[in-house]
N, C-alpha and C. Protein backbone atom coordinates (compact mmCIF):
# COMPACT_ATOMS: atom_id res chain seq x y z
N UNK A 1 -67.54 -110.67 -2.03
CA UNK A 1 -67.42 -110.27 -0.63
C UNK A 1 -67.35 -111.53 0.23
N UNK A 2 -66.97 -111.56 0.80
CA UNK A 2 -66.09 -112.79 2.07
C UNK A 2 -67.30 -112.92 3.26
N UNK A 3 -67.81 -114.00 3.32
CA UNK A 3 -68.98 -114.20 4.10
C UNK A 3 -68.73 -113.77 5.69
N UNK A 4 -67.29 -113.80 6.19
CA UNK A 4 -66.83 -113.09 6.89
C UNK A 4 -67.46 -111.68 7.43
N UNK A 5 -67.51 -110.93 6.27
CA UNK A 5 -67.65 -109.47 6.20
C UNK A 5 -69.17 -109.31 6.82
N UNK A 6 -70.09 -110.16 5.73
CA UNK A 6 -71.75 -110.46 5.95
C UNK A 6 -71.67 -110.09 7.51
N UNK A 7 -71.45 -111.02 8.15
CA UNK A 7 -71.47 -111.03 9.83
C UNK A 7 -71.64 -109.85 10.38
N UNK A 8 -70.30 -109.31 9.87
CA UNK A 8 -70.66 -107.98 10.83
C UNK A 8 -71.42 -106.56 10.88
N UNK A 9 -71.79 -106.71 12.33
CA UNK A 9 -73.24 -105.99 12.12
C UNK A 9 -72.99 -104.31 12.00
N UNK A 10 -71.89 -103.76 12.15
CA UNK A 10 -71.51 -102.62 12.48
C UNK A 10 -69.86 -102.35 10.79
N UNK A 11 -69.99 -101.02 10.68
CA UNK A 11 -68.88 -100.57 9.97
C UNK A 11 -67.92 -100.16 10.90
N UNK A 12 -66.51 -100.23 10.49
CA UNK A 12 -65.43 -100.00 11.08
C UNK A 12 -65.22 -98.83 10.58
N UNK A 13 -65.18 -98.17 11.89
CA UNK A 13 -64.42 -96.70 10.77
C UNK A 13 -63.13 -96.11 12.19
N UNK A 14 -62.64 -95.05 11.38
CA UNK A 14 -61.12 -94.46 11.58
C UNK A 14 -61.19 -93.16 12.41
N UNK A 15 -60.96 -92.48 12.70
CA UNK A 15 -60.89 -91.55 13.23
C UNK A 15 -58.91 -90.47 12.54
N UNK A 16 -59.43 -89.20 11.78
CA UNK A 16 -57.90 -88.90 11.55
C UNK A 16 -58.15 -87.63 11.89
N UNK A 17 -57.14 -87.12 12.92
CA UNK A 17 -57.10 -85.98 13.46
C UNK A 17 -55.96 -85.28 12.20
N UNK A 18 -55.62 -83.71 11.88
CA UNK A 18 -55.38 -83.02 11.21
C UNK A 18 -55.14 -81.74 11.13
N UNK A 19 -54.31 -81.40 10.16
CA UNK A 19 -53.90 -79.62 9.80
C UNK A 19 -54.49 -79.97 8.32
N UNK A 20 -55.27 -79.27 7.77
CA UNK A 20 -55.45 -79.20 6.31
C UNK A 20 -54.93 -78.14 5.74
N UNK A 21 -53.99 -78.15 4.65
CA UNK A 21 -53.26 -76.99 4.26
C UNK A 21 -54.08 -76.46 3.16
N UNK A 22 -53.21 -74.86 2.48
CA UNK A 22 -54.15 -74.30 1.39
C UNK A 22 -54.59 -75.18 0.66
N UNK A 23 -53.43 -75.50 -0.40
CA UNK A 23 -53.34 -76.64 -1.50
C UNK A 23 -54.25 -77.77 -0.73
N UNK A 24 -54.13 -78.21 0.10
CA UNK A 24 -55.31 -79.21 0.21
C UNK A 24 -56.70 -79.03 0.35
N UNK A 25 -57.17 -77.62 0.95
CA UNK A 25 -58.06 -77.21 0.51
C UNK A 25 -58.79 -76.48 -0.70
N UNK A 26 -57.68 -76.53 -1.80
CA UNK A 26 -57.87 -76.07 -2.31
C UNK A 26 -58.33 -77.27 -3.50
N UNK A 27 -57.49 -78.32 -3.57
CA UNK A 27 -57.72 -79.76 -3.88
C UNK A 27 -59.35 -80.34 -3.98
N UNK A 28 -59.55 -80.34 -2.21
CA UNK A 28 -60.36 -81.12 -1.87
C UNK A 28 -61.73 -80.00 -2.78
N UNK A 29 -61.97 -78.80 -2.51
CA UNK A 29 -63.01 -78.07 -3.10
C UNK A 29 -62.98 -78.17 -4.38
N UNK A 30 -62.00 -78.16 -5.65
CA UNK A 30 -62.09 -79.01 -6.90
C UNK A 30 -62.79 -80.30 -7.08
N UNK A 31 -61.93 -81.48 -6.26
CA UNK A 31 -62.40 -82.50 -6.38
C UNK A 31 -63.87 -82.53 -6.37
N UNK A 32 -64.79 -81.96 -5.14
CA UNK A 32 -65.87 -82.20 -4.37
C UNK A 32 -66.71 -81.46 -5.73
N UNK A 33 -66.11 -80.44 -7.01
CA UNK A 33 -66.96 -79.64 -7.50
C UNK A 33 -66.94 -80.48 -8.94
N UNK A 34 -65.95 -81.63 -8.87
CA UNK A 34 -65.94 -82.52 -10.24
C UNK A 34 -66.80 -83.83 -9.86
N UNK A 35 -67.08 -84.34 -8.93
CA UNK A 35 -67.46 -85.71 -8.13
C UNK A 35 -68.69 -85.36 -9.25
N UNK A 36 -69.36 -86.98 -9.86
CA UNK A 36 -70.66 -86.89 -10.19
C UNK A 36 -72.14 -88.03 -9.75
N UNK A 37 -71.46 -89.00 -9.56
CA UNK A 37 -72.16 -90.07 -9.60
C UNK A 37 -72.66 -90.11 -7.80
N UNK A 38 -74.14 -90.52 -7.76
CA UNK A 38 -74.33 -90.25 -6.39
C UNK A 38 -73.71 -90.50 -5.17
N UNK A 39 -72.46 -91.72 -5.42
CA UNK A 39 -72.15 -91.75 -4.15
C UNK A 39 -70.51 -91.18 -4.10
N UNK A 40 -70.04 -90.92 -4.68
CA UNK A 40 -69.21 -89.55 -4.71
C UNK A 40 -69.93 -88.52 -4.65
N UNK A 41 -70.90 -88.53 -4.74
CA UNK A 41 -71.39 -86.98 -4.55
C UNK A 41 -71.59 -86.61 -3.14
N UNK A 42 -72.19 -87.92 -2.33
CA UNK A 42 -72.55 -87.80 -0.77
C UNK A 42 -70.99 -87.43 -0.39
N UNK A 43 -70.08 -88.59 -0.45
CA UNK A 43 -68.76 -88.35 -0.03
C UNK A 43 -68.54 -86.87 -0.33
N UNK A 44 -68.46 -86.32 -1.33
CA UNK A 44 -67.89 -84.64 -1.66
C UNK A 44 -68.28 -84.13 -0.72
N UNK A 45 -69.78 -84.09 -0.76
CA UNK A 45 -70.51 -83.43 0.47
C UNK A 45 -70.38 -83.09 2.00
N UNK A 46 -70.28 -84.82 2.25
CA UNK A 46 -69.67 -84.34 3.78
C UNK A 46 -67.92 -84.18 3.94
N UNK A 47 -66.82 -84.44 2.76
CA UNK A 47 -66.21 -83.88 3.09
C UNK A 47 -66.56 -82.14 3.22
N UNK A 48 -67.21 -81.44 2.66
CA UNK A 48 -67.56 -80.34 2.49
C UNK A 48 -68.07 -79.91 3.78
N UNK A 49 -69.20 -80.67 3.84
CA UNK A 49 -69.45 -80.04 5.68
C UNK A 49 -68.65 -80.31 6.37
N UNK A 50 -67.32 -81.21 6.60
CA UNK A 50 -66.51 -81.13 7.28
C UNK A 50 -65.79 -80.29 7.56
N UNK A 51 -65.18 -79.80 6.18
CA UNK A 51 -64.36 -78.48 6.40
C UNK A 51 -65.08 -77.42 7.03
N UNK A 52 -66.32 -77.47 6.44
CA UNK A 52 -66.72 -75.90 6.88
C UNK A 52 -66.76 -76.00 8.09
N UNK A 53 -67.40 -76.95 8.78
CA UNK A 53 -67.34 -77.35 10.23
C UNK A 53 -66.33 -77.15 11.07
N UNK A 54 -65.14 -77.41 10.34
CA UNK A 54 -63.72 -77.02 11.51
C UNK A 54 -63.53 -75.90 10.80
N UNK A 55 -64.17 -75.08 10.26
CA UNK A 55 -63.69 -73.77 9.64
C UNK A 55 -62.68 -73.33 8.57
N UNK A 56 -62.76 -74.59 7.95
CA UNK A 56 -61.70 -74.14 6.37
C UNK A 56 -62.30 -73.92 5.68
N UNK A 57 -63.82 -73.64 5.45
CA UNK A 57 -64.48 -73.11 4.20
C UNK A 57 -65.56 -72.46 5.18
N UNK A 58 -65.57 -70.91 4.53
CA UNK A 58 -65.90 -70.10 5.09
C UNK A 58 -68.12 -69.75 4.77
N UNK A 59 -68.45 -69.46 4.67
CA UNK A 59 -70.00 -69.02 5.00
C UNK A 59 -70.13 -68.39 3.40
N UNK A 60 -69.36 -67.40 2.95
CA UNK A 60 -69.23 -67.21 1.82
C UNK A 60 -68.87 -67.84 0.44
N UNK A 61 -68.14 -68.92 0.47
CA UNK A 61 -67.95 -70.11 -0.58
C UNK A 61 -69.17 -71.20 -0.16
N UNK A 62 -70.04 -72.02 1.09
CA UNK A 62 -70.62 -72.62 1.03
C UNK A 62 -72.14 -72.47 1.05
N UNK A 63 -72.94 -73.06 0.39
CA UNK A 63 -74.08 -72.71 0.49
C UNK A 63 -74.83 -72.30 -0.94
N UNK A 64 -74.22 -71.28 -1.24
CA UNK A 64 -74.84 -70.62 -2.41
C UNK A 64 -74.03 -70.53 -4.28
N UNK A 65 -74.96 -70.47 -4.60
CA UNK A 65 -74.61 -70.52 -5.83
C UNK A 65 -74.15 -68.79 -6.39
N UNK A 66 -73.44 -68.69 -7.86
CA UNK A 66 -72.87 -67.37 -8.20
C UNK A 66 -73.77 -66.19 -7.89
N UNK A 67 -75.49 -66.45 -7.86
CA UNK A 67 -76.74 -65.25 -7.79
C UNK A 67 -76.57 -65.07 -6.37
N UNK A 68 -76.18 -65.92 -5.72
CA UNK A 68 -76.38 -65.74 -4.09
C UNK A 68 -77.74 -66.27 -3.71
N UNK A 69 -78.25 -67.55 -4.22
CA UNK A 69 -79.20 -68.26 -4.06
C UNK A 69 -78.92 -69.39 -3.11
N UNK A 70 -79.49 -69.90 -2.11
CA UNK A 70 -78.93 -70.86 -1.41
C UNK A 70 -79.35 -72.09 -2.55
N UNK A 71 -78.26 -73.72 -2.34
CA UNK A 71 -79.19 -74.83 -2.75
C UNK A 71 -79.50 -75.56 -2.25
């Protein structure tokens, strides 16, 4: 890492506005259900609350497991 980087005190981040299509939701909920290692797992995650958040994954796919147990 580039001593450069050290310095700064803040992360840069992006902002991407969007249409998410089926196939991409349909993608991203695979991916997020193969991710294993903890920090793909955070990432899966909040892509996950993201969607549900703008409403591409509905109340019924998130949350619960096949018994209808929350986790």
């Amino acid at each position: 890492m580039p001593k450069k980087d050290l310095k700064k005190p803040k992360a840069e981040t992006t902002v991407v506005k969007g249409t998410v299509t089926l196939n991409q939701k349909e993608a991203i909920l695979n991916l997020v259900g193969i991710l294993g290692s903890n920090e793909q797992d955070v990432v899966g995650k909040i892509i996950t609350l993201w969607l549900y958040n703008e409403g591409f994954i509905g109340k019924d796919k998130f949350g619960k497991n096949k018994k209808g147990v929350s986790s």
